[in-house]
C-alpha atoms as a PDB file:
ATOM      1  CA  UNK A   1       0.000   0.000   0.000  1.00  0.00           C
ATOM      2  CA  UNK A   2       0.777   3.626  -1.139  1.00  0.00           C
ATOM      3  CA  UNK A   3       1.194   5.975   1.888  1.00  0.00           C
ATOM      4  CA  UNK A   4      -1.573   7.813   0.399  1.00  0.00           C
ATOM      5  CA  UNK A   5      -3.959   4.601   0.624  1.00  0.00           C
ATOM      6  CA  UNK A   6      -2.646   4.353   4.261  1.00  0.00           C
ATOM      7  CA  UNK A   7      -3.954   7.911   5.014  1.00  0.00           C
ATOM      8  CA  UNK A   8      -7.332   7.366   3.352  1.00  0.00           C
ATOM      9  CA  UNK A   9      -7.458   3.712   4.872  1.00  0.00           C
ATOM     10  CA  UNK A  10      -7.342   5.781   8.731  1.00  0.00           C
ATOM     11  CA  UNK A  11      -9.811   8.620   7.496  1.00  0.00           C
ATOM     12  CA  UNK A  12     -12.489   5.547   6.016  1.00  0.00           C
ATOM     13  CA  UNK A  13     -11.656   3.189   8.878  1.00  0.00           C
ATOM     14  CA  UNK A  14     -13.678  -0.003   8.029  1.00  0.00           C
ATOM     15  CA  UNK A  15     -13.158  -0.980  11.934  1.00  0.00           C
ATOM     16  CA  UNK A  16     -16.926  -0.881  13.297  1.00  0.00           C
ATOM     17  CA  UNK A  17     -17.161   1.135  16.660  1.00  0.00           C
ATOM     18  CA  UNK A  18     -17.118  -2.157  18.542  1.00  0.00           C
ATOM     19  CA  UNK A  19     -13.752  -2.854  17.723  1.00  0.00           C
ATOM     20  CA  UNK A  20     -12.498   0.761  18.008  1.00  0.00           C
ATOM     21  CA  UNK A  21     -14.010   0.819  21.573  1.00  0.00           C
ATOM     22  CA  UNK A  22     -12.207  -2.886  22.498  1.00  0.00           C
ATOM     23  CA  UNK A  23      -9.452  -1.720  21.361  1.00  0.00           C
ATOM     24  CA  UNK A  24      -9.394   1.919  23.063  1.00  0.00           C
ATOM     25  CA  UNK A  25     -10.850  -0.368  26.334  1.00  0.00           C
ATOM     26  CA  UNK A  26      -7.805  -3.682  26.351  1.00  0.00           C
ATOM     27  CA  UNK A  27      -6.277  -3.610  29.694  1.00  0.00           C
ATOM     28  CA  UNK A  28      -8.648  -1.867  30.923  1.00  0.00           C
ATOM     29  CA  UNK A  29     -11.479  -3.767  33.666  1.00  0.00           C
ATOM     30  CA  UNK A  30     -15.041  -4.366  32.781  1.00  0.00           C
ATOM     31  CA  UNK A  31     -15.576  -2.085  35.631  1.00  0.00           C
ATOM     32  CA  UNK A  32     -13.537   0.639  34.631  1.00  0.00           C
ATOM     33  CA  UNK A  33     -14.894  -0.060  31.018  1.00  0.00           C
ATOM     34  CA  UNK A  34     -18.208   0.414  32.196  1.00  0.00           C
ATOM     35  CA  UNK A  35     -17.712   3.445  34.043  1.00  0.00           C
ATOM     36  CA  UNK A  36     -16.326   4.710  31.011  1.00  0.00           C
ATOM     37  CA  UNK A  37     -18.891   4.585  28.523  1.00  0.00           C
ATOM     38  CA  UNK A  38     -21.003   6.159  31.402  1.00  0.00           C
ATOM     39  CA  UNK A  39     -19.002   9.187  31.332  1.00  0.00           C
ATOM     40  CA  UNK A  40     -18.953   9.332  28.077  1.00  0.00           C
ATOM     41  CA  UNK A  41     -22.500   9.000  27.623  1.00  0.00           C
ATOM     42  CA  UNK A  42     -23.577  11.382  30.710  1.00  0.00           C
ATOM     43  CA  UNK A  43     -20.823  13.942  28.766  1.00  0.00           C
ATOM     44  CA  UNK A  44     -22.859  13.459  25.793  1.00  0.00           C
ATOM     45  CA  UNK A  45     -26.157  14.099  27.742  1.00  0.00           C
ATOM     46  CA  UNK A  46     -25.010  16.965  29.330  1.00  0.00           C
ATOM     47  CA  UNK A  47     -23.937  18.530  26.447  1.00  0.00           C
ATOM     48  CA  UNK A  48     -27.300  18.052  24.552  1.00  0.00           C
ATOM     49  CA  UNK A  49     -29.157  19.492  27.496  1.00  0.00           C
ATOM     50  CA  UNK A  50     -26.916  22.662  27.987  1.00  0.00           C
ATOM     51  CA  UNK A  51     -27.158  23.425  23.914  1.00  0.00           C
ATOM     52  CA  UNK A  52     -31.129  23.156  24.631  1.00  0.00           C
ATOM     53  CA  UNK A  53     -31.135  25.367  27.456  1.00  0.00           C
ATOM     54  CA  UNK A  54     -29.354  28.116  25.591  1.00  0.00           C
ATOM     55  CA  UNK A  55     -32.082  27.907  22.056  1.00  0.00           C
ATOM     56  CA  UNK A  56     -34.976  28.250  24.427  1.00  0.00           C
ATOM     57  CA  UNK A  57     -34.050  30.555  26.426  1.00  0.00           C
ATOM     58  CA  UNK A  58     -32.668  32.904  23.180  1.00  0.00           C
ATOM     59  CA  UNK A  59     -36.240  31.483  21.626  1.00  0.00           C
ATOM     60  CA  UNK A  60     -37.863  32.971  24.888  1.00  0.00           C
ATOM     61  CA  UNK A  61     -35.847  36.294  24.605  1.00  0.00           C
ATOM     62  CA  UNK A  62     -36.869  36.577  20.712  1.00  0.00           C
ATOM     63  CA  UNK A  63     -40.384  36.083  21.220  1.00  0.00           C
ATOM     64  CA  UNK A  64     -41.464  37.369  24.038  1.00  0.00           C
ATOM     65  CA  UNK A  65     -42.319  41.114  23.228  1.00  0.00           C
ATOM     66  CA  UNK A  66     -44.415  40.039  20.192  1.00  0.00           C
ATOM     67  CA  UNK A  67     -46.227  37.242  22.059  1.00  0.00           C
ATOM     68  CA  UNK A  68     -46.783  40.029  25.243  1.00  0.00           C
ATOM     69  CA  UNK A  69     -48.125  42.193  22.613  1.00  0.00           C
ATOM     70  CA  UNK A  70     -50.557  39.682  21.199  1.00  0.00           C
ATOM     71  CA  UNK A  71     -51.755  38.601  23.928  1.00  0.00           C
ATOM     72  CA  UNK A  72     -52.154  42.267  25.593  1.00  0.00           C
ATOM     73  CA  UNK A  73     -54.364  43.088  22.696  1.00  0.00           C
ATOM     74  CA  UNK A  74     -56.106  39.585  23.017  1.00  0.00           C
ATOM     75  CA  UNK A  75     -57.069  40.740  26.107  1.00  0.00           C
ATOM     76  CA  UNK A  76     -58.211  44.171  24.973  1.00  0.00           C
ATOM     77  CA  UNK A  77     -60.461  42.721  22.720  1.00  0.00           C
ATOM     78  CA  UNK A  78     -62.358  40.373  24.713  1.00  0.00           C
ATOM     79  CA  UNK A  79     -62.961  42.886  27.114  1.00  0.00           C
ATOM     80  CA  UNK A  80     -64.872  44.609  24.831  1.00  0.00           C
ATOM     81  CA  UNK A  81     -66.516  41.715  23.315  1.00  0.00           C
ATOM     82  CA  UNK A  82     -67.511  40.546  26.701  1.00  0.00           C
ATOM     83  CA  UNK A  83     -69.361  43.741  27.789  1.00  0.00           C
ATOM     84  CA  UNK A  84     -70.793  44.455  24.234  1.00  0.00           C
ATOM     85  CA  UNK A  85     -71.869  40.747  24.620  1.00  0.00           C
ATOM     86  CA  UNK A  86     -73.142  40.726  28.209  1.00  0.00           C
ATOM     87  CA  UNK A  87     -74.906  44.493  27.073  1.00  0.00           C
ATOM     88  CA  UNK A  88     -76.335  43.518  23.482  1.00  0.00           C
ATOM     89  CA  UNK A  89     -76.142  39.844  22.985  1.00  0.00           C
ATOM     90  CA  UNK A  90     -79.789  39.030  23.666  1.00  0.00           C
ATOM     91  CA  UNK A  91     -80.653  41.601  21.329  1.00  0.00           C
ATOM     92  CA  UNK A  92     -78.259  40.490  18.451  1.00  0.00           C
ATOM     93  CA  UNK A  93     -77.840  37.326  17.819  1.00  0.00           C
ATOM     94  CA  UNK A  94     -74.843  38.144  15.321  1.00  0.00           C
ATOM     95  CA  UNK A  95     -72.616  39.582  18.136  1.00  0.00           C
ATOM     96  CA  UNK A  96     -73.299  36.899  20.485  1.00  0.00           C
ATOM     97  CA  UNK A  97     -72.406  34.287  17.572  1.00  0.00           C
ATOM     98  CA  UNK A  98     -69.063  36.629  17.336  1.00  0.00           C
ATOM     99  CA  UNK A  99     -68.236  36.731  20.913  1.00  0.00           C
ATOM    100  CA  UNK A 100     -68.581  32.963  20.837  1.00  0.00           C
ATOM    101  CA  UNK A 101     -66.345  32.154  18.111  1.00  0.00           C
ATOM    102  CA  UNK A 102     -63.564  34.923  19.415  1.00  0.00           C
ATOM    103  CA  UNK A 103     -63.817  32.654  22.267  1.00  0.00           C
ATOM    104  CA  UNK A 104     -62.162  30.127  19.679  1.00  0.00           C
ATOM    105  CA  UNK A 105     -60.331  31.983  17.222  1.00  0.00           C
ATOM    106  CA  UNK A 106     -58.538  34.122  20.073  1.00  0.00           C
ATOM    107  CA  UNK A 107     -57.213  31.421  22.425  1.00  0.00           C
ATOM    108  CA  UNK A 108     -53.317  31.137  22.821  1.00  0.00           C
ATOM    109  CA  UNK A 109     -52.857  28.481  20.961  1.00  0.00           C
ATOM    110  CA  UNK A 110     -54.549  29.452  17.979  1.00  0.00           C
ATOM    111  CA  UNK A 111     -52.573  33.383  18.160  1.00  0.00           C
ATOM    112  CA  UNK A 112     -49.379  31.492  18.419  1.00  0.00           C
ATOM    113  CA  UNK A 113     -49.577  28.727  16.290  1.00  0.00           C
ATOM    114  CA  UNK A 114     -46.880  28.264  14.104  1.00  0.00           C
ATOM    115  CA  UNK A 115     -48.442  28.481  10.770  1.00  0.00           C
ATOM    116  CA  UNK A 116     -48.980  32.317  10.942  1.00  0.00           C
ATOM    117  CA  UNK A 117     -45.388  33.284  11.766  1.00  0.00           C
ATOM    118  CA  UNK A 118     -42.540  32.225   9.163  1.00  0.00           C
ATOM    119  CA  UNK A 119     -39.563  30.280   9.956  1.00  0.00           C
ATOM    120  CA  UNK A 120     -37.615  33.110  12.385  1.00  0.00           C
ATOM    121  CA  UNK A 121     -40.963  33.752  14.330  1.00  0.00           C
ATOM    122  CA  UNK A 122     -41.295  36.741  13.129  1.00  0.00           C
ATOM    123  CA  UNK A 123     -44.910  38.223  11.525  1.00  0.00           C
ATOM    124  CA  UNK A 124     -45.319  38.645   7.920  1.00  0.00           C
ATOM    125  CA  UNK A 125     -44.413  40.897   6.296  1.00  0.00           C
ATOM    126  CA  UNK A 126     -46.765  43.796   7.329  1.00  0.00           C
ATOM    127  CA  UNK A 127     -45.952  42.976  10.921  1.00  0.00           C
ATOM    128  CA  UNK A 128     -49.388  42.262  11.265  1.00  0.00           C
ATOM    129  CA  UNK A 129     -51.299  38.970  12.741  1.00  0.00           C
ATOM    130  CA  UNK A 130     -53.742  38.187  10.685  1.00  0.00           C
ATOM    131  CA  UNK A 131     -56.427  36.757  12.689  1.00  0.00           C
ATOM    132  CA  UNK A 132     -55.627  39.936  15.507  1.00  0.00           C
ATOM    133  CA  UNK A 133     -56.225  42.011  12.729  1.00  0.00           C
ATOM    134  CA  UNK A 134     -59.386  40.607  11.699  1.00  0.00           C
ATOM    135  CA  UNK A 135     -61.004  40.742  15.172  1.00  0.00           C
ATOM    136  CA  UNK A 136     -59.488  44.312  15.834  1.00  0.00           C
ATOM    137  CA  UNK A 137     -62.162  45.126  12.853  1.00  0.00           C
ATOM    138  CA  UNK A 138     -64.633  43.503  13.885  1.00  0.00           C
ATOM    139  CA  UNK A 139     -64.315  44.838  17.473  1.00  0.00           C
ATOM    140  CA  UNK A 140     -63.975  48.106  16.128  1.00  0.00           C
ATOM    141  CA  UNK A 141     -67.674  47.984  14.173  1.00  0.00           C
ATOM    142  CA  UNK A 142     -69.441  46.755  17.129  1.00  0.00           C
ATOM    143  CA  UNK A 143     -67.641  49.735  18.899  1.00  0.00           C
ATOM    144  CA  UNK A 144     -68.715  52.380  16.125  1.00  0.00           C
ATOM    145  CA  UNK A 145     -72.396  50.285  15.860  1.00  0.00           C
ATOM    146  CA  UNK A 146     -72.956  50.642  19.971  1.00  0.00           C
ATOM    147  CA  UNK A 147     -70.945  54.281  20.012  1.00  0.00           C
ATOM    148  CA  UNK A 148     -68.154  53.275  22.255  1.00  0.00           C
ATOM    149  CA  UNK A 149     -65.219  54.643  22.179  1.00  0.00           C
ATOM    150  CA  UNK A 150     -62.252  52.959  21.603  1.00  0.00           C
ATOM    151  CA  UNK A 151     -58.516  53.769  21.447  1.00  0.00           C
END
């Protein structure tokens, strides 16, 4: 064999893990051997956990402001729906069918879900949630329709 064969023979190793672990093992106890691969799989874990730790919390730091600022204006909005609805609702039947489904369509889980953000979290591109934006209109009627005012 070439020395270059004997460089790419060390690079493409056909030696399965097995034998590379024997052989980095001989001498040593099955104890000892055992306590090993222990350490080298609690190193392992450890690492995995700590690289976890950091993406969430970054994840947490990234969205927090826009999810505080959903959910502010979640709140905002059902407010208003909820005293226009406790008010008017026996009257009109439309509103009360809209406070129900904003009961639906503005739960956490529905704001947040990933399909309306793209892959960085971030809104589209008008910055705008879509389903926020469609209850901020109709919120905004039933304000104008029952003269409240609303800022």
């Amino acid at each position: 064999m070439s020395n270059q064969e004997d460089i790419l023979d060390d690079v493409w190793g056909s030696d399965s893990d097995s034998e590379m672990i024997s052989n980095e093992n001989a001498g040593y106890s099955r104890d000892l051997q055992k306590l090993r691969e222990q350490h080298n799989k609690r190193g392992y874990l450890d690492g995995i956990v700590s690289s976890k730790e950091v993406n969430l919390q970054q994840g947490f730091n990234d969205g927090f402001p826009t999810g505080a600022a959903i959910g502010f204006e979640v709140g905002r909005l059902m407010g208003v729906l909820q005293i226009l609805n406790y008010k008017y609702g026996k009257e009109n039947e439309q509103l009360k069918k809209d406070y129900e489904q904003a009961l639906k369509d503005l739960k956490i889980g529905n704001m947040l879900s990933k399909n309306i953000f793209d892959a960085e979290y971030k809104l589209p591109d008008d910055g705008k949630h879509p389903v926020l934006e469609e209850w901020k209109a109709k919120v905004s009627a039933y304000s104008a329709e029952y003269n409240i005012l609303r800022k």
